[in-house]
N, C-alpha and C. Protein backbone atom coordinates (compact mmCIF):
# COMPACT_ATOMS: atom_id res chain seq x y z
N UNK A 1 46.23 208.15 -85.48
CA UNK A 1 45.50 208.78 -84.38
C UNK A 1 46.50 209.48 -83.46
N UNK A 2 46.11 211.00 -82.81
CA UNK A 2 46.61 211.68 -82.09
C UNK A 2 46.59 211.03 -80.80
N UNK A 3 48.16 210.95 -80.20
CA UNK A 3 48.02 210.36 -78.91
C UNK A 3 47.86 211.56 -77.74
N UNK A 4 46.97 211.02 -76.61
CA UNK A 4 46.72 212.03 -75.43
C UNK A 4 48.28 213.50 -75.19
N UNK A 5 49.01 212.96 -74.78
CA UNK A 5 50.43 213.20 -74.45
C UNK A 5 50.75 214.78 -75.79
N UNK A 6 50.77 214.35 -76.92
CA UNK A 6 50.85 215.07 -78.10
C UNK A 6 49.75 215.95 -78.13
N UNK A 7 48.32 215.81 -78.21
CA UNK A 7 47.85 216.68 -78.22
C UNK A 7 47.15 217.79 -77.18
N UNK A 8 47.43 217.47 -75.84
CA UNK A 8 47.91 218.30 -74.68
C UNK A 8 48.67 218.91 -74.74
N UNK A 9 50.38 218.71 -75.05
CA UNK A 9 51.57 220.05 -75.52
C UNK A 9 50.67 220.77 -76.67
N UNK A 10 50.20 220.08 -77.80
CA UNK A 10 49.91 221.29 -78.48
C UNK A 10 49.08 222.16 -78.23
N UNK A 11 47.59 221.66 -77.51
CA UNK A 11 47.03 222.46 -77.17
C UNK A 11 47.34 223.59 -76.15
N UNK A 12 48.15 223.04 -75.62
CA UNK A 12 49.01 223.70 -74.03
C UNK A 12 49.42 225.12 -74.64
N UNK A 13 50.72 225.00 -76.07
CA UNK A 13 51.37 225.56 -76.93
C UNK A 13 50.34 226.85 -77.56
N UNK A 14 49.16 226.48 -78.04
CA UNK A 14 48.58 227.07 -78.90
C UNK A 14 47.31 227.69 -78.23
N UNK A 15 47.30 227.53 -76.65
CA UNK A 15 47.15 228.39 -75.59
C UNK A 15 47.52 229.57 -75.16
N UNK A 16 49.15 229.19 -75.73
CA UNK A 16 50.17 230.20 -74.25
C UNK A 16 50.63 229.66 -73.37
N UNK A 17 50.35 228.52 -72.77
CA UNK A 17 50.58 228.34 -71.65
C UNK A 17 51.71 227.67 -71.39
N UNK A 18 52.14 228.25 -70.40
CA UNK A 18 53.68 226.90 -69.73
C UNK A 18 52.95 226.30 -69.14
N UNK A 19 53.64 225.04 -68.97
CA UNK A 19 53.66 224.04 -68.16
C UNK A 19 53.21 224.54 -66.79
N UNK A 20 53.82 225.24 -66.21
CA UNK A 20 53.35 225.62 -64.49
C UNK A 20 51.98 226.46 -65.12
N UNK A 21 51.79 227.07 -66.23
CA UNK A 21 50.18 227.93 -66.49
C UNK A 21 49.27 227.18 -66.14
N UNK A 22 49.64 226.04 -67.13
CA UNK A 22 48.25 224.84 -66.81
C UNK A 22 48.28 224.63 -65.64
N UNK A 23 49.52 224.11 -65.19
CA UNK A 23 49.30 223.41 -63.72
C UNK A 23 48.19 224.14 -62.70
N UNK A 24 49.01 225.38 -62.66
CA UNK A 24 48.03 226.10 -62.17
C UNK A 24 46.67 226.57 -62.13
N UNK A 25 45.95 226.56 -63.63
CA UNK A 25 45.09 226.78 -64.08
C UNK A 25 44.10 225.19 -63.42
N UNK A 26 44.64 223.89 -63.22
CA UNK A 26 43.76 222.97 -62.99
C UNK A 26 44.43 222.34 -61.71
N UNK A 27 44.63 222.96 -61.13
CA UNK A 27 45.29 222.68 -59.92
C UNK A 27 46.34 221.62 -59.56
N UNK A 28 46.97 221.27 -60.27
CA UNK A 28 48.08 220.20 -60.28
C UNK A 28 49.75 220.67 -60.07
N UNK A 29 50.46 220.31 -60.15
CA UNK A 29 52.27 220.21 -60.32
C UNK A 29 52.74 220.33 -61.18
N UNK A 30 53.39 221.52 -61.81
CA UNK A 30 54.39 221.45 -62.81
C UNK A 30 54.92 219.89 -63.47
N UNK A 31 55.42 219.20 -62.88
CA UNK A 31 55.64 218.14 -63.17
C UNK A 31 54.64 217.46 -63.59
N UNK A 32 53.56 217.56 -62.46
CA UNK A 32 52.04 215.79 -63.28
C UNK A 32 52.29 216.65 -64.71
N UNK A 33 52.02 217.81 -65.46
CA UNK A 33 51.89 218.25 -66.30
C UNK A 33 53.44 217.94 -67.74
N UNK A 34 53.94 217.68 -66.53
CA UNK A 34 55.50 217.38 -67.68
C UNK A 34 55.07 216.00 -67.88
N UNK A 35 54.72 214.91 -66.75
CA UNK A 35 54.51 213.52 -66.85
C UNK A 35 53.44 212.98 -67.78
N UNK A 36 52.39 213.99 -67.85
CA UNK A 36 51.44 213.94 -69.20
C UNK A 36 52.03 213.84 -70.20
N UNK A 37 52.81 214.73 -70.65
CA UNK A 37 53.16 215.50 -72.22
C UNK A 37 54.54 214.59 -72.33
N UNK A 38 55.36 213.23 -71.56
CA UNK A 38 56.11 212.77 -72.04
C UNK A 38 55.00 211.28 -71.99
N UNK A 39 54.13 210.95 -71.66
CA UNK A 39 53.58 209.74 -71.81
C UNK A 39 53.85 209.08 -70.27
N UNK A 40 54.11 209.58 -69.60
CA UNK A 40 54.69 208.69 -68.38
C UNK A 40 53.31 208.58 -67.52
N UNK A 41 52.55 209.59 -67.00
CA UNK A 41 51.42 209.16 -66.50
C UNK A 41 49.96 209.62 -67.60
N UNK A 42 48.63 209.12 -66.72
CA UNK A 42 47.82 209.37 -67.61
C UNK A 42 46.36 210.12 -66.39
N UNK A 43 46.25 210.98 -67.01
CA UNK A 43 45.43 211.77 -65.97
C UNK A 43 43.96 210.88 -65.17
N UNK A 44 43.81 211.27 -64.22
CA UNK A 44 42.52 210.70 -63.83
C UNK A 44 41.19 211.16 -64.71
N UNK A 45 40.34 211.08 -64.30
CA UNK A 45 38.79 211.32 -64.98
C UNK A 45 38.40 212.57 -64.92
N UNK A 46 38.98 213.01 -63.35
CA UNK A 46 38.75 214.57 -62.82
C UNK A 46 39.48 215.52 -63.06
N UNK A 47 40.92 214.84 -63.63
CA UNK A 47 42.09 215.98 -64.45
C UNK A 47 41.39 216.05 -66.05
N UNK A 48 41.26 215.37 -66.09
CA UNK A 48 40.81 214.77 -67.85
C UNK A 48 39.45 216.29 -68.41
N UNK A 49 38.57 215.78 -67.24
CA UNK A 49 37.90 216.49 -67.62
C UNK A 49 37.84 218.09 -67.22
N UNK A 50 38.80 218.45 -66.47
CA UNK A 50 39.61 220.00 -65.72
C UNK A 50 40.29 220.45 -67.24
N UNK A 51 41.38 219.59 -67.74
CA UNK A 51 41.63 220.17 -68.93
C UNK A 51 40.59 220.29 -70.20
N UNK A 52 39.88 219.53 -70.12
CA UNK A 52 38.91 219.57 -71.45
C UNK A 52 38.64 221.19 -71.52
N UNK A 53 37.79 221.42 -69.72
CA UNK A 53 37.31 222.81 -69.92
C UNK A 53 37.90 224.07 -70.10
N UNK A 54 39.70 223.59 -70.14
CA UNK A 54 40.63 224.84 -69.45
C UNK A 54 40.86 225.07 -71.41
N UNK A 55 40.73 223.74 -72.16
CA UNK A 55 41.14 224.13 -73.45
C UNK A 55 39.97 224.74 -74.11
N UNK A 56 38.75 224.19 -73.20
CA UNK A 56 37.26 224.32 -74.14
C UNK A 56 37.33 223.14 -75.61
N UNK A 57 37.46 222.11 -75.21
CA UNK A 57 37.54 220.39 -76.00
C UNK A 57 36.83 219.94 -75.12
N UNK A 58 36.47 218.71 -75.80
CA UNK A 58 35.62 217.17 -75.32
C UNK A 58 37.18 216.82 -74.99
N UNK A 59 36.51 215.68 -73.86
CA UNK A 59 37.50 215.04 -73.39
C UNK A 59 37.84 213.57 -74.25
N UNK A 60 36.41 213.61 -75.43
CA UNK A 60 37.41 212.71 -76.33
C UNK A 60 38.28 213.03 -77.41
N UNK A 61 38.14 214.90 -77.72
CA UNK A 61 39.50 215.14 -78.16
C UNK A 61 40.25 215.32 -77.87
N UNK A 62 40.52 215.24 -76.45
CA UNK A 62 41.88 214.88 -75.61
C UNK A 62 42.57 214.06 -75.62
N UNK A 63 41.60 212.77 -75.67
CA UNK A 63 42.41 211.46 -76.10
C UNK A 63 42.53 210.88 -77.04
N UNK A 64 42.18 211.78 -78.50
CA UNK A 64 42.25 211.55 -79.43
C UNK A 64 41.45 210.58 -80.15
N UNK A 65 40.13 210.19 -79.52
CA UNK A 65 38.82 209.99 -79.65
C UNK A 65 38.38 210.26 -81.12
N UNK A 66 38.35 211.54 -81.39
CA UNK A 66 37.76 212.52 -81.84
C UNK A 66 38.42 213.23 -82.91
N UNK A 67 37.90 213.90 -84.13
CA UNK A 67 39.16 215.43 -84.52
C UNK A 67 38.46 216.42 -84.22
N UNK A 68 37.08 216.84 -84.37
CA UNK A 68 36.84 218.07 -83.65
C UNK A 68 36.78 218.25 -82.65
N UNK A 69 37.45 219.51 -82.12
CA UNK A 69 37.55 219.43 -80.57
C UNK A 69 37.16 220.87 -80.77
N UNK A 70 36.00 220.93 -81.35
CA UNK A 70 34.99 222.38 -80.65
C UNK A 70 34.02 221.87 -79.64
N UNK A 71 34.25 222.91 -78.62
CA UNK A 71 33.36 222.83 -77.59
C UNK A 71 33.43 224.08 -77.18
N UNK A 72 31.88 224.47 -77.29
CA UNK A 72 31.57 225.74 -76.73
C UNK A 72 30.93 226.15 -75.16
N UNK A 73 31.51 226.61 -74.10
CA UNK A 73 31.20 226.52 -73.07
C UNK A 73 30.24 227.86 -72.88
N UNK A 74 29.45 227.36 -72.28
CA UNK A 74 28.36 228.52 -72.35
C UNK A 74 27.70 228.77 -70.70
N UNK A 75 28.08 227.98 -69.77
CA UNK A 75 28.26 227.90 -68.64
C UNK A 75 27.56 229.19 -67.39
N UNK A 76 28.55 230.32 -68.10
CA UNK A 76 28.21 231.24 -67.54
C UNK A 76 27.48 232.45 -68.37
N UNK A 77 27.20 232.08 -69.27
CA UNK A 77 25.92 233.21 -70.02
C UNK A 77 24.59 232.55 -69.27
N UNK A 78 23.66 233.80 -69.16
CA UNK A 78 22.45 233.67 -68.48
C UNK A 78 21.60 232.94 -69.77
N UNK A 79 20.49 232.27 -69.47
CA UNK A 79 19.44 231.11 -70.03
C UNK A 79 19.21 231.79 -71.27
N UNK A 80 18.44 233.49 -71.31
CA UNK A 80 18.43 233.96 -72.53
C UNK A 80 19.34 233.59 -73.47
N UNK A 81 20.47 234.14 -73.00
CA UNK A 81 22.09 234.53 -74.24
C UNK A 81 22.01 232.78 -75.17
N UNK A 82 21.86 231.88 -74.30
CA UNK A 82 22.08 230.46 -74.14
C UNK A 82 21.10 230.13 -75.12
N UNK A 83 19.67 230.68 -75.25
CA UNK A 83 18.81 230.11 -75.95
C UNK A 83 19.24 231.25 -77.63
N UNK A 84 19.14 232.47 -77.26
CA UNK A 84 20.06 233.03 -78.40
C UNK A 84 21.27 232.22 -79.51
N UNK A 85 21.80 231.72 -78.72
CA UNK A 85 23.24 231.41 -79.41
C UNK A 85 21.94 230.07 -80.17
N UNK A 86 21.66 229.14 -79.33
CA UNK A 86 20.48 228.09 -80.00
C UNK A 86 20.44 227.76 -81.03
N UNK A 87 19.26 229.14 -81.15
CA UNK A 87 18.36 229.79 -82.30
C UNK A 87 19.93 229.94 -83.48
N UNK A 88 20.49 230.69 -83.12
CA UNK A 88 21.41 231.09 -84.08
C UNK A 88 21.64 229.96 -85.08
N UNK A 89 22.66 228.58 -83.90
CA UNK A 89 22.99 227.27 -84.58
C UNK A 89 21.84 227.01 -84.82
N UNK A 90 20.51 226.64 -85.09
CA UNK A 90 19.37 226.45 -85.79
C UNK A 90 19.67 226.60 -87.16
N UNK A 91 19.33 228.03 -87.18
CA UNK A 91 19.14 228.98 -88.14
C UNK A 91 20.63 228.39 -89.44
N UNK A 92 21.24 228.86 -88.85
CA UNK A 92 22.77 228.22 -89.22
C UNK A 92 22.70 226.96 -90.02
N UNK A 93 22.60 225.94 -88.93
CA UNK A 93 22.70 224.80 -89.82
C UNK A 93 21.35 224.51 -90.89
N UNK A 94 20.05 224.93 -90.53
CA UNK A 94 19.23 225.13 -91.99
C UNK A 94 19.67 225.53 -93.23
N UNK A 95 20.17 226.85 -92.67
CA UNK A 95 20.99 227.32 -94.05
C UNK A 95 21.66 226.04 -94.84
N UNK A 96 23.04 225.63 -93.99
CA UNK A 96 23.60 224.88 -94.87
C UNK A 96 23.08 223.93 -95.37
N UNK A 97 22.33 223.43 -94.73
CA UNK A 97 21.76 221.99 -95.02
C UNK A 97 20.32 222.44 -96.61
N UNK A 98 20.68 223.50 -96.66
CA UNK A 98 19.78 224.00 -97.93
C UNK A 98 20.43 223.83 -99.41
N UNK A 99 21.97 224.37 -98.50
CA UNK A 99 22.79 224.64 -99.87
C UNK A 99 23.17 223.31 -100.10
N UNK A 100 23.25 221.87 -99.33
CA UNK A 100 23.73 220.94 -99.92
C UNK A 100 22.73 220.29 -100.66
């Protein structure tokens, strides 16, 4: 199992982001962000779930809970777009679930 610490740098990495990016991006310290990614501290509930959204992951593939860490944030599309995308995954998973 992926530990928290490990898969924060990578995701961090496979972002773009430095260390001060994130920080910035979820309002924290260069450092809390170094103290993550060596194991030394462990984020609160309200950092935890700040990065989930900054990677677009569940926060139990943050802590390695989990292996898929798709999460689709849909947040700011209006109710239509939202029921669109829906229909789509509907449609979608019928399909497959035909071919198996």
């Amino acid at each position: 199992m992926v530990n928290f610490s490990e898969r924060l740098k990578k995701l961090r990495k496979e972002a773009g982001y430095t260390q001060q990016q994130l920080a910035d991006r979820i309002w924290v310290t260069k450092a809390t962000i170094s103290y993550y990614e060596l194991s030394e501290h462990t984020p609160s509930p309200e950092i935890l779930v700040k990065l989930a959204a900054a990677f677009h992951v569940t926060t139990d593939y943050l802590l390695g809970l989990e292996e898929k860490g798709l999460h689709l944030d849909v947040s700011d599309l209006p109710a239509e777009d939202i029921e669109l995308l829906e229909h789509t995954i509907r449609v979608l998973r019928n399909k497959n679930q035909s071919r198996a």
